[in-house]
Protein backbone atom coordinates (compact mmCIF):
# COMPACT_ATOMS: atom_id res chain seq x y z
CA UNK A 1 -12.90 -14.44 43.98
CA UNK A 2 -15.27 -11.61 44.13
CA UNK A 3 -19.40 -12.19 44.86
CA UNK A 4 -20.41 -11.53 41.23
CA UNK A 5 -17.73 -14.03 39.70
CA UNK A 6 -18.51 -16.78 41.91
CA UNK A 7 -21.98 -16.19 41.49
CA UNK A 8 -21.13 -16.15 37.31
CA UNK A 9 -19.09 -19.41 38.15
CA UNK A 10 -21.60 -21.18 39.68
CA UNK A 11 -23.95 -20.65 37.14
CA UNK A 12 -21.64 -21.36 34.35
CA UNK A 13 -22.98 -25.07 34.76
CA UNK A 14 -26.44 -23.40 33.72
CA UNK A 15 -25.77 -21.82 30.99
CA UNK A 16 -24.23 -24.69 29.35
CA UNK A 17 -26.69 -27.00 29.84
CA UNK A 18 -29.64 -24.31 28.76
CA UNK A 19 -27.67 -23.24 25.30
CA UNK A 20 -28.52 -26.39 23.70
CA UNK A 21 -31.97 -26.97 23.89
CA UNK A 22 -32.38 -22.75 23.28
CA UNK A 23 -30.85 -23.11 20.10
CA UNK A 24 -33.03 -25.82 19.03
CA UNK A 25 -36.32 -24.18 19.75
CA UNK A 26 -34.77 -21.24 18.75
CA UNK A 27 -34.22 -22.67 14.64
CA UNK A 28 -37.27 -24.57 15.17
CA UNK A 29 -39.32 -21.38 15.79
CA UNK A 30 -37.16 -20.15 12.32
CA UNK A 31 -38.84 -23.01 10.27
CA UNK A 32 -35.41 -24.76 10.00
CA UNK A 33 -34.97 -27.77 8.32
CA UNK A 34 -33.73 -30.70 10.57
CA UNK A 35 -33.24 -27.96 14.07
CA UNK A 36 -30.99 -30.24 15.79
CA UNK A 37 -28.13 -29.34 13.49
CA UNK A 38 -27.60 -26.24 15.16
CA UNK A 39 -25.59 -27.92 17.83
CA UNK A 40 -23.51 -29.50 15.63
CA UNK A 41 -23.42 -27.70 12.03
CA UNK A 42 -24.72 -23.93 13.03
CA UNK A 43 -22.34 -22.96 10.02
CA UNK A 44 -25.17 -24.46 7.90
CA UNK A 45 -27.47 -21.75 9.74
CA UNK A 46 -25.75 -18.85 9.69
CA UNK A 47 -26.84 -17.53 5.94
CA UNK A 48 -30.51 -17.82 6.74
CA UNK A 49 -30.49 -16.83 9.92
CA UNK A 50 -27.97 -13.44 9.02
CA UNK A 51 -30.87 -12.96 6.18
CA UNK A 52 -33.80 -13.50 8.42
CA UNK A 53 -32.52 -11.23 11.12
CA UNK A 54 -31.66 -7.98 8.24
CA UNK A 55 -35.61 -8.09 7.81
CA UNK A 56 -36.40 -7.71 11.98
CA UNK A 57 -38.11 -5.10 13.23
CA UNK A 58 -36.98 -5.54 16.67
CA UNK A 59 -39.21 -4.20 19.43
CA UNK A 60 -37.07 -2.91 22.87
CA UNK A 61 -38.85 -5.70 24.84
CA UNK A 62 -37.66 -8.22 22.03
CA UNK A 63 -33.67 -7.58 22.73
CA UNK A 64 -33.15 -9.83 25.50
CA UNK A 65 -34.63 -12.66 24.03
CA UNK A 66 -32.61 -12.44 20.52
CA UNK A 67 -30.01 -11.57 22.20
CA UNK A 68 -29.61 -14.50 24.13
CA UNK A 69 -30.13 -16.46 21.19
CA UNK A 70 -27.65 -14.95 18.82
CA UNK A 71 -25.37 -15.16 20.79
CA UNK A 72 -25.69 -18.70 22.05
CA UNK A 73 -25.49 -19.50 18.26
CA UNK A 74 -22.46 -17.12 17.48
CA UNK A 75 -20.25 -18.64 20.22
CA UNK A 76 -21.60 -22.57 19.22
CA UNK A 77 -20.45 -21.12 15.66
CA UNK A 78 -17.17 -20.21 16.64
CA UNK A 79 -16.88 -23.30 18.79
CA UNK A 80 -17.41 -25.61 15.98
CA UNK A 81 -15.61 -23.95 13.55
CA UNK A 82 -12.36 -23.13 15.32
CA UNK A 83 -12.54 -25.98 18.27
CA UNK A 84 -12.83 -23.74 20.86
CA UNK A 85 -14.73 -23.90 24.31
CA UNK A 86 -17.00 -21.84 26.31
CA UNK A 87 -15.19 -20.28 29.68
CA UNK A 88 -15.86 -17.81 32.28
CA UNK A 89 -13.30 -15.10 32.48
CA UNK A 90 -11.49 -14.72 35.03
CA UNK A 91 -8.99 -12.38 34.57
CA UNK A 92 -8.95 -9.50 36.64
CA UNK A 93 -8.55 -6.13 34.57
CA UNK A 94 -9.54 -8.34 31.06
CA UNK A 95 -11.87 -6.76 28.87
CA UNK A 96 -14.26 -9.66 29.16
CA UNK A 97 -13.44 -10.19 33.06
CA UNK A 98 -16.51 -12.15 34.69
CA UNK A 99 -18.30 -12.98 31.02
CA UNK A 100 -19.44 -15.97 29.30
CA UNK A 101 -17.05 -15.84 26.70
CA UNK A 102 -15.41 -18.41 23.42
CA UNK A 103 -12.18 -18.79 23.77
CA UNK A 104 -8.75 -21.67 23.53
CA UNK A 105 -9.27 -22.26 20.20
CA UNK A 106 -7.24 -24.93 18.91
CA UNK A 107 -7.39 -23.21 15.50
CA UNK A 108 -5.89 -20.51 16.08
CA UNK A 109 -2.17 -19.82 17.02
CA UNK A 110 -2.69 -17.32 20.21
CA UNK A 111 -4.47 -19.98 22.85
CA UNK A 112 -5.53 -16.77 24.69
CA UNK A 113 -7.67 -15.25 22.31
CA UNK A 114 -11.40 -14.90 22.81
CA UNK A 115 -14.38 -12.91 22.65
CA UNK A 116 -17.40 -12.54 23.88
CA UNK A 117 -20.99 -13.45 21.31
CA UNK A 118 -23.04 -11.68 23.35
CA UNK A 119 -21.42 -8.69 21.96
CA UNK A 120 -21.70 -9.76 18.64
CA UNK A 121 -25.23 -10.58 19.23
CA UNK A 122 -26.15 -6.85 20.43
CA UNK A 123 -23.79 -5.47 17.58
CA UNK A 124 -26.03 -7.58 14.75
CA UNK A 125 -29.65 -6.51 16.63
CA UNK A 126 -28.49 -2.74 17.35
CA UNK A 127 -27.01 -2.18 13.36
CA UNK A 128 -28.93 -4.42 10.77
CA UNK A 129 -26.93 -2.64 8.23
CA UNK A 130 -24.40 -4.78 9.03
CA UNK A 131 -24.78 -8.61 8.33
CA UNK A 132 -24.71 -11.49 11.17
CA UNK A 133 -22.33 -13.13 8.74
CA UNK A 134 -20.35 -10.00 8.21
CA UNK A 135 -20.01 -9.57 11.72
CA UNK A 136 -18.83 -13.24 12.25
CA UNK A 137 -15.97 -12.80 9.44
CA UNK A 138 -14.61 -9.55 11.55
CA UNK A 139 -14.61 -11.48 14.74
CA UNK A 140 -12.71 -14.58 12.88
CA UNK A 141 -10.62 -12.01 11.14
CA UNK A 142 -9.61 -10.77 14.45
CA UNK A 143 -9.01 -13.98 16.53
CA UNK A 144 -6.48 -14.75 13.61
CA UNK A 145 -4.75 -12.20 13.94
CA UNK A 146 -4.75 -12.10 18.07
């Protein structure tokens, strides 16, 4: 295992511990209605949140913050929805090699399908044109037909 991936294993630990209570402060700080139904329900956020987001001006400084964020939520989304799991990838020569990425989804009929929500998460910041939710449908689109 190379230095970087170990040091993204050992941390993997981390980040799954520190996703949960970010989301909550995160749709607490969105005036959401009962917060700790992220974790479980984030479907139920997903309209307001795509719809708060479109109306962003999002300074430079700002990025890494909603980034994070987004795509915490997109990947607990996806998780939920399709039964899948958070992993580290680990294969060498993967587009995703050494990222936090949603993936084994029981759903869906190709077990090695996955992608990564941090990508997701820059693609909704960087084009508003383009809706969270929109963005979520191509990404489910896709995994289907992995």
């Amino acid at each position: 295992m190379n230095p970087t991936l170990e040091a993204r294993a050992a941390n993997f630990p981390r980040f799954l511990e520190e996703r949960m209570p970010v989301l909550v402060e995160f749709a607490e700080a969105l005036g959401g209605a009962e917060p700790h139904r992220i974790l479980k329900e984030p479907n139920l956020f997903l309209p307001g949140i795509s719809e708060w987001l479109t109306h962003q001006a999002i300074a430079p400084e700002d990025r890494p913050w909603l980034v994070t964020r987004l795509g915490y939520f997109v990947g607990e989304l996806f998780v939920t929805q399709f039964s899948g799991a958070w992993l580290l990838n680990e294969t060498s020569g993967s587009r995703y090699f050494g990222r936090y990425v949603v993936g084994q989804f029981a759903a869906f009929s190709n077990q090695n399908a996955q992608f990564d929500p941090f990508d997701v998460a820059m693609e909704a910041i960087s084009n508003q044109s383009v809706s969270l939710e929109s963005l979520c449908s191509e990404v489910s689109n896709a995994l289907r037909a992995a």
